[in-house]
C-alpha atoms as a PDB file:
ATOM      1  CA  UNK A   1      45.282  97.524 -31.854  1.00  0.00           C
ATOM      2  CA  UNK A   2      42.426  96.234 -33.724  1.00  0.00           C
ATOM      3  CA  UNK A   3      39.191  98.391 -33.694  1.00  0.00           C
ATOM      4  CA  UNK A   4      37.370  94.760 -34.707  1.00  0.00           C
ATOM      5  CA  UNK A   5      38.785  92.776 -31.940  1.00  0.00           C
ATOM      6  CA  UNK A   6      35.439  90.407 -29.584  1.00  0.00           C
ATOM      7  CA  UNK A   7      36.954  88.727 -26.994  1.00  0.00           C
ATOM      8  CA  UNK A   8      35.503  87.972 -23.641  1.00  0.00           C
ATOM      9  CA  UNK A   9      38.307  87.090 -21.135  1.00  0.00           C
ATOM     10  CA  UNK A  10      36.968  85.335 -17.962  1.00  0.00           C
ATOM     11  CA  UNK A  11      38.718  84.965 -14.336  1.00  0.00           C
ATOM     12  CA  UNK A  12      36.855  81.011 -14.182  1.00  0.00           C
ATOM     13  CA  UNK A  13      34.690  78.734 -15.658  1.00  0.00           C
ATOM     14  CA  UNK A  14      33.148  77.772 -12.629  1.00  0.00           C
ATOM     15  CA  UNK A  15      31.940  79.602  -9.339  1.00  0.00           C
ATOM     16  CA  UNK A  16      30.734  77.957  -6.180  1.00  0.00           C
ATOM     17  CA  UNK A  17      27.525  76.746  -6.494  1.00  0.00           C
ATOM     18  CA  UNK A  18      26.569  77.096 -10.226  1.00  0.00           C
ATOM     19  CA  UNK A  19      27.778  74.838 -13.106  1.00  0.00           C
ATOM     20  CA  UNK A  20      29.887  75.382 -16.029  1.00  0.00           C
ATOM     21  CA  UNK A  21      30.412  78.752 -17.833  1.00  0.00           C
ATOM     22  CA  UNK A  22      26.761  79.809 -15.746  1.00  0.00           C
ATOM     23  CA  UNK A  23      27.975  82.951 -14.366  1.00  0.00           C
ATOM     24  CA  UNK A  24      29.065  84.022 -18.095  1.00  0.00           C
ATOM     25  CA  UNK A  25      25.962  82.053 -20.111  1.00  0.00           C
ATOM     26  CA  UNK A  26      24.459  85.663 -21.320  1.00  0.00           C
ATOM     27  CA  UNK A  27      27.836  87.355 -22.031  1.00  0.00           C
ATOM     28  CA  UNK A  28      28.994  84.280 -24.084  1.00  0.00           C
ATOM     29  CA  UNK A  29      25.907  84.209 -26.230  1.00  0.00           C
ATOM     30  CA  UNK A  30      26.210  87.788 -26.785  1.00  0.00           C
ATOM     31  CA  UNK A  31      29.619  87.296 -28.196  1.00  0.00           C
ATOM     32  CA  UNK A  32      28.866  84.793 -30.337  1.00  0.00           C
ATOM     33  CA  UNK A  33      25.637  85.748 -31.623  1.00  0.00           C
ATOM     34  CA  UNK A  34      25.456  85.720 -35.308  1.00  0.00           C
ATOM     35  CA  UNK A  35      28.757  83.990 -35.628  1.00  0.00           C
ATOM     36  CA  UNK A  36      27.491  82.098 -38.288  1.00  0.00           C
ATOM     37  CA  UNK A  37      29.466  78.631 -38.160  1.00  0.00           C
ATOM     38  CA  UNK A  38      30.753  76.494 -36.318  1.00  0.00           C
ATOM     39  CA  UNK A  39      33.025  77.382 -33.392  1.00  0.00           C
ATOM     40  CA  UNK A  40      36.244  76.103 -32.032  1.00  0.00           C
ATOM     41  CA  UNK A  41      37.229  74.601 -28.722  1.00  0.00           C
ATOM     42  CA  UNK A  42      41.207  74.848 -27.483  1.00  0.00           C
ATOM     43  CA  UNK A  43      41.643  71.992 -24.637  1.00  0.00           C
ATOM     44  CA  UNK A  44      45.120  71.719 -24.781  1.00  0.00           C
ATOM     45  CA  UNK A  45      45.247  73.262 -20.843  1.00  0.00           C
ATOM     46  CA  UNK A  46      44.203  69.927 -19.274  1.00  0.00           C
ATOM     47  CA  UNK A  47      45.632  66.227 -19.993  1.00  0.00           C
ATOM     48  CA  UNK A  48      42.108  64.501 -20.979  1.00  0.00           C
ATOM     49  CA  UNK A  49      41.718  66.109 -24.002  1.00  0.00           C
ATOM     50  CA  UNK A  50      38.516  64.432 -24.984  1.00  0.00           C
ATOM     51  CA  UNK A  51      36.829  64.886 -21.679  1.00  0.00           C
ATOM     52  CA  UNK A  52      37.276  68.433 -21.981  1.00  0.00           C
ATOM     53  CA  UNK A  53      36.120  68.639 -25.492  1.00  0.00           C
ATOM     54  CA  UNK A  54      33.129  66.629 -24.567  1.00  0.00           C
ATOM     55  CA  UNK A  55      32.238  68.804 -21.692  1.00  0.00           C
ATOM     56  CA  UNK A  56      32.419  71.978 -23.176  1.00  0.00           C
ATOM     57  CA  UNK A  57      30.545  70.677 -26.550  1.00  0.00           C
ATOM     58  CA  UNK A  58      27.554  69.782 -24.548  1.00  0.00           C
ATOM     59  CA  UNK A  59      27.549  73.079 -22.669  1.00  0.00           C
ATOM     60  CA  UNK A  60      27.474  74.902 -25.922  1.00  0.00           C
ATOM     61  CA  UNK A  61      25.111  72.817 -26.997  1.00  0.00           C
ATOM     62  CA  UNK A  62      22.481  73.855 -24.689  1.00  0.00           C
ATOM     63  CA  UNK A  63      23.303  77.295 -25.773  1.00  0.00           C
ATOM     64  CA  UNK A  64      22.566  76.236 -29.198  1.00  0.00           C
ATOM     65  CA  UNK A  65      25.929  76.577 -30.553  1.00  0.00           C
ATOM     66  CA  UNK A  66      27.941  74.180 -32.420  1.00  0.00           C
ATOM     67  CA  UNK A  67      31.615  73.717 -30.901  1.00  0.00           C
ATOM     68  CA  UNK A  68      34.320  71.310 -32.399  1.00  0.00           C
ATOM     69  CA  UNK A  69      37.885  70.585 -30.930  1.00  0.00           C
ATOM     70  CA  UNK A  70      41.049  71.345 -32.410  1.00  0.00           C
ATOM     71  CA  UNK A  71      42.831  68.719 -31.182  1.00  0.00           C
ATOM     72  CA  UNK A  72      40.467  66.360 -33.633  1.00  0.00           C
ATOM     73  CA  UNK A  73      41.648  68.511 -36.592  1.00  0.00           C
ATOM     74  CA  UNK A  74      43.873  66.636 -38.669  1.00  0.00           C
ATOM     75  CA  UNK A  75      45.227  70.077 -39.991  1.00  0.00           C
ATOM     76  CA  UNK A  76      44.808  72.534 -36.609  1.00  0.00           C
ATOM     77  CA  UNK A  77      45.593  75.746 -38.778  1.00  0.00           C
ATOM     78  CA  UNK A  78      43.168  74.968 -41.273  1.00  0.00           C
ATOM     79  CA  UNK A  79      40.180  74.188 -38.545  1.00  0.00           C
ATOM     80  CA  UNK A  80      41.027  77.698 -36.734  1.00  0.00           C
ATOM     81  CA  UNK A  81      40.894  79.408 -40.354  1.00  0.00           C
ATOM     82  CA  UNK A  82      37.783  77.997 -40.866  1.00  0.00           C
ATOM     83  CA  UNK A  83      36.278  78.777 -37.337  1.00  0.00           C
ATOM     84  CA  UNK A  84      33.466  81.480 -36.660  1.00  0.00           C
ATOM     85  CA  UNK A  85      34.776  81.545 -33.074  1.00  0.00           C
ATOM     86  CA  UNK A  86      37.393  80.053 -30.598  1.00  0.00           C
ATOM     87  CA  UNK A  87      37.058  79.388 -27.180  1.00  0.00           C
ATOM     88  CA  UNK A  88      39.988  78.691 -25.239  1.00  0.00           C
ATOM     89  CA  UNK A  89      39.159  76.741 -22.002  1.00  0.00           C
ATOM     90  CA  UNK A  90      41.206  76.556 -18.338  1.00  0.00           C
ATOM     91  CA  UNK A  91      43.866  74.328 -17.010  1.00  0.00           C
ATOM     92  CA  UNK A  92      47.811  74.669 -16.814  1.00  0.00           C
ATOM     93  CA  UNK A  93      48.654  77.895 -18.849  1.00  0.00           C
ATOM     94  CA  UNK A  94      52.069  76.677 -19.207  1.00  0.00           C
ATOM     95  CA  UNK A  95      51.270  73.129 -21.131  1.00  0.00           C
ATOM     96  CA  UNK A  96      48.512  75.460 -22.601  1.00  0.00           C
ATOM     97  CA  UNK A  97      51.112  77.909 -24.155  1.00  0.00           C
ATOM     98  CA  UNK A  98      53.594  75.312 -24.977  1.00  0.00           C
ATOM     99  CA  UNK A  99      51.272  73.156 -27.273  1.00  0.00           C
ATOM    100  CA  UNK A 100      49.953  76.498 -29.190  1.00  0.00           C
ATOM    101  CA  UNK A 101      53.573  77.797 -29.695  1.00  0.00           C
ATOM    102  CA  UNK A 102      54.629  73.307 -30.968  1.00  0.00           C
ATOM    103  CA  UNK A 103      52.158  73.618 -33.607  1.00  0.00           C
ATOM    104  CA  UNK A 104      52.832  77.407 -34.825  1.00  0.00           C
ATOM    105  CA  UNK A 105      49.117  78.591 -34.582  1.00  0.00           C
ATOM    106  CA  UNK A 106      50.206  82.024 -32.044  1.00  0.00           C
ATOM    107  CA  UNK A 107      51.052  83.932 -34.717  1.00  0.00           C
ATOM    108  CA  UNK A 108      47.606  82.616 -36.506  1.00  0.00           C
ATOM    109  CA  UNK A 109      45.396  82.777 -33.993  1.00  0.00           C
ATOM    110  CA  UNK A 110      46.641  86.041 -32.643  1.00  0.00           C
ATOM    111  CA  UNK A 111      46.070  87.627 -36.459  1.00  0.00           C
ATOM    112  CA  UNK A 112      42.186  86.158 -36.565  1.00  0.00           C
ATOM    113  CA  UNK A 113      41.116  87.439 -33.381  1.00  0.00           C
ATOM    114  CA  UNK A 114      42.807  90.993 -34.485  1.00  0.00           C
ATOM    115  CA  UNK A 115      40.772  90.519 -37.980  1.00  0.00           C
ATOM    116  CA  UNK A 116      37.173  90.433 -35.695  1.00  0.00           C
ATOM    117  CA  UNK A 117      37.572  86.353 -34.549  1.00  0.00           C
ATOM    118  CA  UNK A 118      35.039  86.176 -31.736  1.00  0.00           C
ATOM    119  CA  UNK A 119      37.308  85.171 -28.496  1.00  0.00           C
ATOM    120  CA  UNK A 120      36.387  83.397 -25.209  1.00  0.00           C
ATOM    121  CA  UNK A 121      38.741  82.641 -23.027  1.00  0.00           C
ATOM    122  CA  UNK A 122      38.648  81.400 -19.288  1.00  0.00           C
ATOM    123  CA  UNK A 123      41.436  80.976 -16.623  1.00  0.00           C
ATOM    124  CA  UNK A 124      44.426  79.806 -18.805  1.00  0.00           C
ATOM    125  CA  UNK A 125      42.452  80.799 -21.720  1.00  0.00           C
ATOM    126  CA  UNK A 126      42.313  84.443 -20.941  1.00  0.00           C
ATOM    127  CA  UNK A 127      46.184  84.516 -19.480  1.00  0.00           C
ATOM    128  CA  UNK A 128      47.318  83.644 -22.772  1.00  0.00           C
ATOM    129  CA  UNK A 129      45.470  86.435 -24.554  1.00  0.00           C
ATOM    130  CA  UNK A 130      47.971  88.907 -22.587  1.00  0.00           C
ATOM    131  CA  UNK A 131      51.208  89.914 -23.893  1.00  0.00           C
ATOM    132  CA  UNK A 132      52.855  86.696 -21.614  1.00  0.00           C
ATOM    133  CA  UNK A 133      52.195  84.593 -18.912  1.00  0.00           C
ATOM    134  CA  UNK A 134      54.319  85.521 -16.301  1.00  0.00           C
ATOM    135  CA  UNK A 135      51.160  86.162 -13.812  1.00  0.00           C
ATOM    136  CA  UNK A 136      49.287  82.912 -14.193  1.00  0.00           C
ATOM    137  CA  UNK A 137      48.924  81.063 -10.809  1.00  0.00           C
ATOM    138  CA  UNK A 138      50.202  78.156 -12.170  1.00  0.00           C
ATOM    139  CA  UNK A 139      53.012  75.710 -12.274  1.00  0.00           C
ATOM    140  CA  UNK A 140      55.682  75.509 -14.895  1.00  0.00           C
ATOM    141  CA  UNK A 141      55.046  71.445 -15.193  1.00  0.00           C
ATOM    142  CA  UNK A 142      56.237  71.749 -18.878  1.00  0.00           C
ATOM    143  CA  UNK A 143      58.844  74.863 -20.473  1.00  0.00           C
ATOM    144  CA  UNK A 144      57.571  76.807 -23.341  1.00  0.00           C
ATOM    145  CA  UNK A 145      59.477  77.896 -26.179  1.00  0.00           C
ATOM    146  CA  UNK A 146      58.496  81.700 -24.485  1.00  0.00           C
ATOM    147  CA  UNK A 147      56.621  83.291 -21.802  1.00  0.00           C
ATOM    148  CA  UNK A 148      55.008  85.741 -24.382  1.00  0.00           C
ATOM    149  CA  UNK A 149      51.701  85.046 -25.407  1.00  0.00           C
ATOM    150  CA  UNK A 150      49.302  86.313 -27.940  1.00  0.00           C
ATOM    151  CA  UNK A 151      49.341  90.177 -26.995  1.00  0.00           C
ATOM    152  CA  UNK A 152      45.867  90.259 -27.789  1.00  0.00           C
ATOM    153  CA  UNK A 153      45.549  92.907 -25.129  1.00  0.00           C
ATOM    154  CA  UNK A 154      48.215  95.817 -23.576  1.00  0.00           C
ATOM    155  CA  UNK A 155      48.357  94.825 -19.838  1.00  0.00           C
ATOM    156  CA  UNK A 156      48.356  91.349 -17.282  1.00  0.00           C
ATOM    157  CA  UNK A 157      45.810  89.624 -16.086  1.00  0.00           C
ATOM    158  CA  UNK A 158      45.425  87.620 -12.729  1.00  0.00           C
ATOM    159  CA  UNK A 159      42.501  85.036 -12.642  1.00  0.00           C
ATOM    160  CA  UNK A 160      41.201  83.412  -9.730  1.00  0.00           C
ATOM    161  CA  UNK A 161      42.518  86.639  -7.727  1.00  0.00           C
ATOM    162  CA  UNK A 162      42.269  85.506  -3.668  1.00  0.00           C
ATOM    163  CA  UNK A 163      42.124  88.896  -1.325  1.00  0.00           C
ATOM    164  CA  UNK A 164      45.026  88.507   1.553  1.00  0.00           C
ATOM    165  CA  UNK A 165      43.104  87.249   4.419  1.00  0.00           C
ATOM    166  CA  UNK A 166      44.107  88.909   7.698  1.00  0.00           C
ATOM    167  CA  UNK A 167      43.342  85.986  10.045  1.00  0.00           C
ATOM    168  CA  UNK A 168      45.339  83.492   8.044  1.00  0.00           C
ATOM    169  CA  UNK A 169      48.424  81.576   9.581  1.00  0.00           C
ATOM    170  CA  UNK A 170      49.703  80.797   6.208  1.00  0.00           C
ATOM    171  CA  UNK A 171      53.204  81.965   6.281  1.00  0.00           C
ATOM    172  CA  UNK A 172      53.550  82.282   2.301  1.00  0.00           C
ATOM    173  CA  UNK A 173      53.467  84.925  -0.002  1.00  0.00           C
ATOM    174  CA  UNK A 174      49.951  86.573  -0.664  1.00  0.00           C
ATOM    175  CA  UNK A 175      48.576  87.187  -4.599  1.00  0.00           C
ATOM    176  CA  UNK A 176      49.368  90.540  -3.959  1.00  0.00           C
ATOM    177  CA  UNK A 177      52.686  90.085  -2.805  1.00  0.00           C
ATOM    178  CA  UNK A 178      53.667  87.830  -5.959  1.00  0.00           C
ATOM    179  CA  UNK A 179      52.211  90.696  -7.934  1.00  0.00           C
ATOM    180  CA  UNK A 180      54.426  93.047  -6.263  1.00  0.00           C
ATOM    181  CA  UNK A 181      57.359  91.376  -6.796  1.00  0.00           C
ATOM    182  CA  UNK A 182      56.150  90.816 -10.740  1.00  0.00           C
ATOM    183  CA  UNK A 183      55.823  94.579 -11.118  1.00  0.00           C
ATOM    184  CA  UNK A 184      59.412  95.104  -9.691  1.00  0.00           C
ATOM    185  CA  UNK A 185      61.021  93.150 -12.663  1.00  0.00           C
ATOM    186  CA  UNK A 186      57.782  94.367 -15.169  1.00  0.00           C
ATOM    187  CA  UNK A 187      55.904  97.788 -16.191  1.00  0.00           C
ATOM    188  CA  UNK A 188      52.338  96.127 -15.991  1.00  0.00           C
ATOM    189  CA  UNK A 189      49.706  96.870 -15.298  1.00  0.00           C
ATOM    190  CA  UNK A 190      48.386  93.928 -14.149  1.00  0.00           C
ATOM    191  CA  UNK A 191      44.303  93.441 -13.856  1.00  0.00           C
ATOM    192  CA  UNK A 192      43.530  90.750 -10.659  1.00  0.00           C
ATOM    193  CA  UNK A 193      40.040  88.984 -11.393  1.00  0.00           C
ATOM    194  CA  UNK A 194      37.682  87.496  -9.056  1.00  0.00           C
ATOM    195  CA  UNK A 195      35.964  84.665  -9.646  1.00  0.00           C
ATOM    196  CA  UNK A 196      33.042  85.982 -10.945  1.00  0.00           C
ATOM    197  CA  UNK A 197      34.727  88.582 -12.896  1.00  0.00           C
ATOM    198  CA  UNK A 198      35.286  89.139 -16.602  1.00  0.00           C
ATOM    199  CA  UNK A 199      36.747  91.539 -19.084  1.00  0.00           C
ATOM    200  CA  UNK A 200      34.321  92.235 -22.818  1.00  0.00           C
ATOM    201  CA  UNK A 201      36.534  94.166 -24.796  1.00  0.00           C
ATOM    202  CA  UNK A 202      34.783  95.386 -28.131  1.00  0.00           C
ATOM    203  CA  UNK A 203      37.175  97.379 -30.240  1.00  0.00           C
ATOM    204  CA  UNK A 204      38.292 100.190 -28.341  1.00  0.00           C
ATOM    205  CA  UNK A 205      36.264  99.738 -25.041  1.00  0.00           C
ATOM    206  CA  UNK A 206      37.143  97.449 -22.542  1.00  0.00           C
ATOM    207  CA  UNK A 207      34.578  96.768 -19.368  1.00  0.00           C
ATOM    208  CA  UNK A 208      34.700  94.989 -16.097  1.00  0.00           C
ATOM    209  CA  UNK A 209      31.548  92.791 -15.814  1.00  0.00           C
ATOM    210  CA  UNK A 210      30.216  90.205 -13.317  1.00  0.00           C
ATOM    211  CA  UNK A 211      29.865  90.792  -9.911  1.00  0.00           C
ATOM    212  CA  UNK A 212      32.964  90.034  -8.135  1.00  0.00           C
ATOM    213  CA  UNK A 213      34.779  93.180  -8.823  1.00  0.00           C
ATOM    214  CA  UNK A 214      39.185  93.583  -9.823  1.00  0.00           C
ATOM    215  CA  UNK A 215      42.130  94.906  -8.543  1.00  0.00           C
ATOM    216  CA  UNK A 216      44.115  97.069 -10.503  1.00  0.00           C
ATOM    217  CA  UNK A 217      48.176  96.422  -9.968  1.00  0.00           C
ATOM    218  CA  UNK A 218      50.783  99.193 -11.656  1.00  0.00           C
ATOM    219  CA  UNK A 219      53.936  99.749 -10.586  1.00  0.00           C
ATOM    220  CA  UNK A 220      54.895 102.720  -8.259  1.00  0.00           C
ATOM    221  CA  UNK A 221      50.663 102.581  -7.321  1.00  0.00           C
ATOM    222  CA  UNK A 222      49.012 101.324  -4.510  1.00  0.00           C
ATOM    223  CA  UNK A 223      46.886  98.708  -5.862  1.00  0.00           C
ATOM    224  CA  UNK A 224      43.192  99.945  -5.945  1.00  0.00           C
ATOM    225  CA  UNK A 225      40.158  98.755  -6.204  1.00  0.00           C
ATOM    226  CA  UNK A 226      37.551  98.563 -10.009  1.00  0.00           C
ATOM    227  CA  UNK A 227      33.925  98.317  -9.822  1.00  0.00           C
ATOM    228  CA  UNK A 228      31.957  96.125 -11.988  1.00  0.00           C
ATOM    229  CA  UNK A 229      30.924  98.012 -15.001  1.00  0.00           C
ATOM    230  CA  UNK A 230      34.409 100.282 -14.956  1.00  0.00           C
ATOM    231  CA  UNK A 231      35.723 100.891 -18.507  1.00  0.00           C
ATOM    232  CA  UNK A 232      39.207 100.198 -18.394  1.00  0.00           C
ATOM    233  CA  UNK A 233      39.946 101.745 -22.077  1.00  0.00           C
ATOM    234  CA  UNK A 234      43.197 103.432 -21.234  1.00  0.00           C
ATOM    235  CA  UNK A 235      44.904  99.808 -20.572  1.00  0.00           C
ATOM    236  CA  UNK A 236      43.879  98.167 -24.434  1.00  0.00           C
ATOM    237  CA  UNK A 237      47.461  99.215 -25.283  1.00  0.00           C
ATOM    238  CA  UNK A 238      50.381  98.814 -23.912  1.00  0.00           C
ATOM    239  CA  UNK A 239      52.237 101.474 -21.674  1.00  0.00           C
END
């Protein structure tokens, strides 16, 4: 794995009570500091692409950082060559995955954030930076060419991770038991993020930040516990 690789892989773009990307504002400017161009936004996880765009363009705005959308490229592999940055935003990972893999940018997009490309990611966006997307929390509404992903890290993550709460009459599977039964067909590990959590992996080092806290899922393991701040180095590759 790359000893140049930025990325900044966060459980959600929103948390109750503050607004868009607030929770993160500091650790996103710190990753693109000095990026020194314009970046590049990835909607392609929600229908209204232009809503999106708009939305996160005025966030990063108030940042003081210039983001465009690729799906107003007319040549989408030339705009991501040319970025300083991406950010890849929330929504269905599935329709996500499916419209990077139609127009042939994984391979791409997976070499420039190995080469140093600063990358954010959030919900969806940080699923598909794992090796596939077989622990996203969301629906299959369209079918992929593959489940793998960009492999940008060595291990699973699970955003919007939900504790099992003892007092509820819900008669469905818990988060943990679905990532039970995804370790007993896979090696993982897999890396559940709360809401508030995120994952700044420079290089070498990876660390939990935020103030919600992870789980830590591995087959043949109980599932324990990380504390914000953790470095989770051993799990950049995978097992």
């Amino acid at each position: 794995m790359s000893a140049t690789r930025r990325l900044l892989l966060v459980s959600s773009s929103r948390v109750h009570g503050r607004g868009y990307l607030d929770h993160c504002e500091h650790e996103v400017r710190e990753l693109f500091a000095g990026a020194g161009g314009p970046l590049l936004f990835v909607p392609w996880a929600l229908h209204d692409l232009d809503g999106y765009a708009g939305r996160a363009r005025a966030r990063f705005a108030e940042l003081g950082l210039e983001l465009g959308s690729i799906h107003r490229a007319t040549d989408p592999a030339a705009a991501l060559a040319a970025a300083a940055g991406v950010f890849i935003g929330g929504g269905n990972t599935f329709r996500l995955l499916a419209a990077l893999a139609s127009r042939r940018l994984i391979g791409p997009l997976r070499r420039r954030v190995l080469d140093g490309l600063p990358y954010l990611g959030t919900s969806a966006g940080s699923n598909v930076a794992c090796p596939t997307v077989r622990t996203t929390n969301d629906m299959p509404i369209v079918e992929p060419p593959s489940l793998d992903a960009l492999g940008l890290v060595g291990f699973q993550l699970n955003p919007h991770y939900l504790d099992p709460d003892p007092g509820s009459t819900h008669m469905g599977e818990t988060r943990d038991q679905r990532l039970a039964e995804y370790l007993e067909e896979n090696p993982g590990p897999v890396i559940a993020l709360r809401e508030t959590a995120m994952l700044r992996v420079r290089g070498a080092s990876i660390v939990l930040l935020g103030d919600g806290g992870a789980k830590l899922f591995a087959r043949g393991e109980e599932p324990r516990e990380v504390q914000p701040g953790s470095e989770l180095s051993d799990l950049l590759e995978p097992r």
